[in-house]
C-alpha atoms as a PDB file:
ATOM      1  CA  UNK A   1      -4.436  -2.799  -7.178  1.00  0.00           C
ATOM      2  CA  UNK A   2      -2.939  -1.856  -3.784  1.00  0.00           C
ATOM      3  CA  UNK A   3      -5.953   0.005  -2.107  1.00  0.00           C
ATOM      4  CA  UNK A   4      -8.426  -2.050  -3.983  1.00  0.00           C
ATOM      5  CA  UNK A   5      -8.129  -4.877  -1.816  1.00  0.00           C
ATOM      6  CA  UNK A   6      -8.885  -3.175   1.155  1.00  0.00           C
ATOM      7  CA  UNK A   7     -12.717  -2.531  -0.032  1.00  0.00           C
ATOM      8  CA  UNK A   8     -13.137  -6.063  -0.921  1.00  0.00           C
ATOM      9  CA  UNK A   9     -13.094  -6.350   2.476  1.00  0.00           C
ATOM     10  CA  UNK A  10     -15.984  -4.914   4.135  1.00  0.00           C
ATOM     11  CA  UNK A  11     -15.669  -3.176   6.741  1.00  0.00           C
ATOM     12  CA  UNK A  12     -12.329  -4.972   8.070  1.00  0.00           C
ATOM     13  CA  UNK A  13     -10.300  -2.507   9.754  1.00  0.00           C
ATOM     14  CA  UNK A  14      -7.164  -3.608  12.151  1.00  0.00           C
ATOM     15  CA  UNK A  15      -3.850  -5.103  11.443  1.00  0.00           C
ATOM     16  CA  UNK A  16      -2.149  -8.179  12.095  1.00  0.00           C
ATOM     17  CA  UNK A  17      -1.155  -8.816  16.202  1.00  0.00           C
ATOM     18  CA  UNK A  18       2.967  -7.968  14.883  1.00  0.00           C
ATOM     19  CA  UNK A  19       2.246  -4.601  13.400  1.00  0.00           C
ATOM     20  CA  UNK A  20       2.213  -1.126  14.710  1.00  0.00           C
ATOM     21  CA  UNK A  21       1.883   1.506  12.711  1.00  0.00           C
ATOM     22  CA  UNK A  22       4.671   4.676  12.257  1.00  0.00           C
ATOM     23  CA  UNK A  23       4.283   7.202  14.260  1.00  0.00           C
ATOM     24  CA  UNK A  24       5.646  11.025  12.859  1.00  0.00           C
ATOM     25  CA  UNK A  25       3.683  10.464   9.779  1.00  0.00           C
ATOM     26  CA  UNK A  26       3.880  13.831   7.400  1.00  0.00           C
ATOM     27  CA  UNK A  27       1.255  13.274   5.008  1.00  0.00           C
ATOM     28  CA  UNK A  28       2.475  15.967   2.658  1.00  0.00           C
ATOM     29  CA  UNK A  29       5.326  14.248   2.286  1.00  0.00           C
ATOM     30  CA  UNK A  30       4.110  10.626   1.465  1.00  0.00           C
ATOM     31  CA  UNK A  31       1.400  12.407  -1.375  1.00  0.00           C
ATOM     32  CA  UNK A  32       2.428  11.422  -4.304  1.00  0.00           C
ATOM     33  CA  UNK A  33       3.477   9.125  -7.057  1.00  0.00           C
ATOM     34  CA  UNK A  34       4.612   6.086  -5.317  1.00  0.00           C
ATOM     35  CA  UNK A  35       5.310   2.667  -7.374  1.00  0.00           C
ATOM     36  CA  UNK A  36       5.017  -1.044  -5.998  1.00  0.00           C
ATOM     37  CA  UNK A  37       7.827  -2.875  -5.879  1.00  0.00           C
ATOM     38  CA  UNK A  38       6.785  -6.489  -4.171  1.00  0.00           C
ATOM     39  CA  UNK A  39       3.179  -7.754  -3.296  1.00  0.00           C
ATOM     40  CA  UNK A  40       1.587 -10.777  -2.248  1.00  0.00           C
ATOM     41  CA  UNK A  41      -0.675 -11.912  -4.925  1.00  0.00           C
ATOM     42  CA  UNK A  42      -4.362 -11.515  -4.766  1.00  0.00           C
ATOM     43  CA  UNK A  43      -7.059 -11.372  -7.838  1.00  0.00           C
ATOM     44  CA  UNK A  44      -7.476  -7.686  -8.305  1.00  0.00           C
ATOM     45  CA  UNK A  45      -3.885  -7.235  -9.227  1.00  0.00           C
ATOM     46  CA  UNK A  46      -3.291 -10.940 -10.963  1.00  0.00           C
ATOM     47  CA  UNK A  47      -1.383  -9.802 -14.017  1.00  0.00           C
ATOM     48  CA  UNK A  48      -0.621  -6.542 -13.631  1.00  0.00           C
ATOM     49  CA  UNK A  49       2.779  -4.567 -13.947  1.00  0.00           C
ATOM     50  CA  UNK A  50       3.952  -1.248 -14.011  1.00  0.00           C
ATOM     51  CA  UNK A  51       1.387  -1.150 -10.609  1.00  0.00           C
ATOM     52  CA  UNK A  52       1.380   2.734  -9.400  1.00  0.00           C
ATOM     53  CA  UNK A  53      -0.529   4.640  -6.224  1.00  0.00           C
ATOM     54  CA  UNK A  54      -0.864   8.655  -6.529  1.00  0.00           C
ATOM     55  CA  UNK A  55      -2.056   9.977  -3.487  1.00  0.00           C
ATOM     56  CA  UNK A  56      -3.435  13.641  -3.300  1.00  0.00           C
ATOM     57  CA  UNK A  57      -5.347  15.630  -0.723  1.00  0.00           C
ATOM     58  CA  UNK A  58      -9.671  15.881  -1.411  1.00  0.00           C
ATOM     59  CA  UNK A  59     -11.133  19.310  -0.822  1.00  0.00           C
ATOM     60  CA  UNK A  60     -13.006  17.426   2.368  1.00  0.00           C
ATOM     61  CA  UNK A  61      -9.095  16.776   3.928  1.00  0.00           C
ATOM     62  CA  UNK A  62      -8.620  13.010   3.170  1.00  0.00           C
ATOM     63  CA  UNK A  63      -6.739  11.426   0.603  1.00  0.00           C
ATOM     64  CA  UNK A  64      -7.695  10.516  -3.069  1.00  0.00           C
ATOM     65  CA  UNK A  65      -6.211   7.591  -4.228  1.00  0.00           C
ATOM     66  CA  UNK A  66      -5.548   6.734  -7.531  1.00  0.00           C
ATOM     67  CA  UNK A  67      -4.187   3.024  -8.028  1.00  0.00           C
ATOM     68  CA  UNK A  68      -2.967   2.408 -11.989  1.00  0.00           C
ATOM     69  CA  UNK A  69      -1.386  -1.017 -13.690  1.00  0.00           C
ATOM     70  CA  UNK A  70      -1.334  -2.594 -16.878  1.00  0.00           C
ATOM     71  CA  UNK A  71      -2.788  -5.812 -17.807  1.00  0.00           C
ATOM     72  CA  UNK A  72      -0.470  -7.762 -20.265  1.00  0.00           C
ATOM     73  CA  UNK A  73      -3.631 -10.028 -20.713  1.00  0.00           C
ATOM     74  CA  UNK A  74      -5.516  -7.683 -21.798  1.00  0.00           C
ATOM     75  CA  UNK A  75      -3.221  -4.842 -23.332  1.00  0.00           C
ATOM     76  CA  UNK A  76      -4.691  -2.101 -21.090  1.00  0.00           C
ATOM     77  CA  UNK A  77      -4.668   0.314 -18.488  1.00  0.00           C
ATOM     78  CA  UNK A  78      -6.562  -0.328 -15.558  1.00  0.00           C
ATOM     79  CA  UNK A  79      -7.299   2.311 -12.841  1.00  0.00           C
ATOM     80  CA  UNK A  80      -9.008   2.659  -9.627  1.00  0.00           C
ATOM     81  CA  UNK A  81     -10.190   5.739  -7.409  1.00  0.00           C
ATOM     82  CA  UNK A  82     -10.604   5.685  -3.741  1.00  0.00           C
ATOM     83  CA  UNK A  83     -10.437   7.786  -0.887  1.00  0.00           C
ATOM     84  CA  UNK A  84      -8.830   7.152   2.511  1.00  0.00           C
ATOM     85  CA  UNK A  85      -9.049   9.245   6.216  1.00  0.00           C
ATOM     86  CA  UNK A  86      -6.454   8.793   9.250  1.00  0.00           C
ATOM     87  CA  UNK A  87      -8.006   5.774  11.757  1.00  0.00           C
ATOM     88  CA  UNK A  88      -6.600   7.856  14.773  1.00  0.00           C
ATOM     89  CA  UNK A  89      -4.068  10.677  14.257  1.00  0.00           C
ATOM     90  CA  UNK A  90      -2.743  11.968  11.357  1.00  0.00           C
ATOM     91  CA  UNK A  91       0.410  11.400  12.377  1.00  0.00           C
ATOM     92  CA  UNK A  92       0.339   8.271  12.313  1.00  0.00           C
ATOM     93  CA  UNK A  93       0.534   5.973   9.727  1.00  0.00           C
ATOM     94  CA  UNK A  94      -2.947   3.772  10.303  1.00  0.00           C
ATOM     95  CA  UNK A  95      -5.456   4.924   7.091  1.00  0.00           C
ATOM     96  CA  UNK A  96      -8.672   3.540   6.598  1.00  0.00           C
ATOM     97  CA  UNK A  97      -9.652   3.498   2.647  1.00  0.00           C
ATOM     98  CA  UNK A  98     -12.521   2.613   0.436  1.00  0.00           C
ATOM     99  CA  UNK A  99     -13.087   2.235  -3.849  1.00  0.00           C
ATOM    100  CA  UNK A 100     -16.675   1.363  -2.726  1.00  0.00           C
ATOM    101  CA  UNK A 101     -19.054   3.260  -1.004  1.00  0.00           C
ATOM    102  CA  UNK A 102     -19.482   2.494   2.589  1.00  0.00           C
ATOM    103  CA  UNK A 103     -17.039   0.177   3.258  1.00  0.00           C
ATOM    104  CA  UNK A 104     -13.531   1.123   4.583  1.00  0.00           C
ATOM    105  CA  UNK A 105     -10.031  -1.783   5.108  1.00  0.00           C
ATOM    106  CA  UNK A 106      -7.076  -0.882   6.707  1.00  0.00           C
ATOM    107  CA  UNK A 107      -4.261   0.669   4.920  1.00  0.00           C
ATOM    108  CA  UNK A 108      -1.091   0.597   7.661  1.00  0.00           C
ATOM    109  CA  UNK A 109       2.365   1.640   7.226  1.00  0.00           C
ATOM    110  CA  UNK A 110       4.743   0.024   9.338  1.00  0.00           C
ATOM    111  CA  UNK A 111       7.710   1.161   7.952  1.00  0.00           C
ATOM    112  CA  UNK A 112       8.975   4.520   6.342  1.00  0.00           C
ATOM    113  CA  UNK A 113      11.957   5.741   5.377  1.00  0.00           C
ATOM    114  CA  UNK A 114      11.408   9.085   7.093  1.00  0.00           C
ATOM    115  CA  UNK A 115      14.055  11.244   5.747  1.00  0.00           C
ATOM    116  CA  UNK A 116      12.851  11.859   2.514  1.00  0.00           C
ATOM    117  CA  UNK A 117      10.110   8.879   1.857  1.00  0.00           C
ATOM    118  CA  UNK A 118      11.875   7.164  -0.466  1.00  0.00           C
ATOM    119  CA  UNK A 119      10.086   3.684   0.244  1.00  0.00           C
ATOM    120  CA  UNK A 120       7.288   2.660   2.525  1.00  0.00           C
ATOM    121  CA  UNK A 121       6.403  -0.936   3.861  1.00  0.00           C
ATOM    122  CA  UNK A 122       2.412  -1.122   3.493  1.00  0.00           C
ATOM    123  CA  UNK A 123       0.026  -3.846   5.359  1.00  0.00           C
ATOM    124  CA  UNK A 124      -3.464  -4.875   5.008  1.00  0.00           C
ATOM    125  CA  UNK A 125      -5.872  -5.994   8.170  1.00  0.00           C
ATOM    126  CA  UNK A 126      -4.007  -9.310   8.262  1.00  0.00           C
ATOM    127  CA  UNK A 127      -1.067 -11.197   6.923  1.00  0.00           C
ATOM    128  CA  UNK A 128      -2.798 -11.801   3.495  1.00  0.00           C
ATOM    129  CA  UNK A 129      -1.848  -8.056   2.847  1.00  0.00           C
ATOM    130  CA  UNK A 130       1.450  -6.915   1.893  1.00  0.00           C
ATOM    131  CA  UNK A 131       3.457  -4.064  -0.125  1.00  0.00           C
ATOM    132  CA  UNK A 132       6.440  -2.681  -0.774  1.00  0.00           C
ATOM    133  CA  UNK A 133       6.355   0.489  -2.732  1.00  0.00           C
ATOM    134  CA  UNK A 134       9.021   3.323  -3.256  1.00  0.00           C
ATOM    135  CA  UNK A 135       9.158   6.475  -4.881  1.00  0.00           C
ATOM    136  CA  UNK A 136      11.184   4.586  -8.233  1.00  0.00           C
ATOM    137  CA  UNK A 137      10.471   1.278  -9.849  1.00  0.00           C
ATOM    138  CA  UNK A 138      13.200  -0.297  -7.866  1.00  0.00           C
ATOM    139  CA  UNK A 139      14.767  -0.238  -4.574  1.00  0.00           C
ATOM    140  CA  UNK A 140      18.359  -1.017  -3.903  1.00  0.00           C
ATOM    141  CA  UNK A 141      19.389  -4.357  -2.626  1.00  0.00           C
ATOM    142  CA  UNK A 142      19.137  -3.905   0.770  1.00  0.00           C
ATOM    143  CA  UNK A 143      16.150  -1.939   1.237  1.00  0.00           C
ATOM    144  CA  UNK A 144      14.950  -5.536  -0.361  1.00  0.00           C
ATOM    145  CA  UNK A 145      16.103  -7.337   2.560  1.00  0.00           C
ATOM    146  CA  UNK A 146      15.133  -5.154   4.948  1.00  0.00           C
ATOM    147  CA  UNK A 147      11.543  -5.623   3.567  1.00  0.00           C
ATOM    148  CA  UNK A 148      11.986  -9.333   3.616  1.00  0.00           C
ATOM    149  CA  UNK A 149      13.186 -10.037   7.334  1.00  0.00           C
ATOM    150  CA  UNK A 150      10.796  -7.088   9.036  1.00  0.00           C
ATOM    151  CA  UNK A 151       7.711  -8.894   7.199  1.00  0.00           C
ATOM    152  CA  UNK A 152       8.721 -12.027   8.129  1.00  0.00           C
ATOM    153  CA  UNK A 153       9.309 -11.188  11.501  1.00  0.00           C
ATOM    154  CA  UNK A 154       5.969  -9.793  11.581  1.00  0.00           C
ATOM    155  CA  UNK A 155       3.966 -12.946   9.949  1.00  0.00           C
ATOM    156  CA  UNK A 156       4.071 -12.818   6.207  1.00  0.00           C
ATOM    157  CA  UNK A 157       4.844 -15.379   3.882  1.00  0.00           C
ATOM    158  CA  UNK A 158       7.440 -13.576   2.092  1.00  0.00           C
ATOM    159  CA  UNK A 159       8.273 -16.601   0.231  1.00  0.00           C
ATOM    160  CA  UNK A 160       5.077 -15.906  -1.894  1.00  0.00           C
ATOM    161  CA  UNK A 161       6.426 -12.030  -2.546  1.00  0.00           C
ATOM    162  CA  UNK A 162       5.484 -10.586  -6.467  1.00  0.00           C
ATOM    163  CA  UNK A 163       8.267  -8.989  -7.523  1.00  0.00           C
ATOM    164  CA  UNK A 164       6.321  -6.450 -10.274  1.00  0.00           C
ATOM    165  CA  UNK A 165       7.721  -5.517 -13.313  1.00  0.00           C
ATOM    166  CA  UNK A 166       8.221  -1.819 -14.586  1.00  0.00           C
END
């Protein structure tokens, strides 16, 4: 699910060469419920809809991370605990994040809609990586495009986007 993938790969923090993370980040107000509306496809989500992140603050000052979707294959629930820590400032919108153990992958938000943090445009350490999620199942139509053309712009394939299901 969306901050699996970033421990199945070890150690890999970074983003791709076209994005730079937010700056003004406001952690409080990103906690949360926050559902995935577009990914690219990798293994550990194959299959699954109704894909949610809740993010809440550990006693130790990170985040916990709790990734959720159901697998129509399988008829069931899966989730996923993690934990993820600011790279630099926490005010800026560069996490690192782990589900196992030692090993941390980047977690970078490139774009936010700052008012109220309605919707948040999510990368991995490379062009492989890509999310949109929003605080409801579905975004209007132009917060859509938007998506589309700044990801392109920055390297993704957009043309391979997951559009998941609620």
């Amino acid at each position: 699910m969306l901050f699996i993938m970033v421990s199945l790969i070890t150690g890999c923090l970074g983003m791709p060469d076209k994005v730079e993370p937010i700056e003004d980040f406001e952690l409080n107000q990103y906690l949360g419920k926050w559902y995935e509306v577009a990914r690219l496809d990798h293994s550990f989500e194959r299959g699954l809809s109704k894909v949610s992140a809740e993010y809440s603050i550990k006693q130790d000052g990170g985040v916990k991370v709790l990734n959720k979707g159901f697998s129509e294959a399988d008829n069931e629930w899966q989730e996923a605990e993690g934990k993820a820590y600011f790279v630099n400032e926490d005010s800026q919108g560069y996490l690192k994040v782990s589900f196992f153990g030692p090993f941390y992958g980047s977690y970078v938000i490139f774009e936010l809609e700052k008012e109220n943090y309605q919707y948040a445009f999510v990368s991995g350490p490379n062009t492989d990586y890509l999310w949109l999620l929003s605080r409801t199942p579905t975004v209007e139509p132009e917060i859509l495009e938007k998506f589309i053309k700044l990801s392109k712009q920055r390297g993704f394939n957009t043309d391979e986007l997951i559009y998941v299901s609620h």
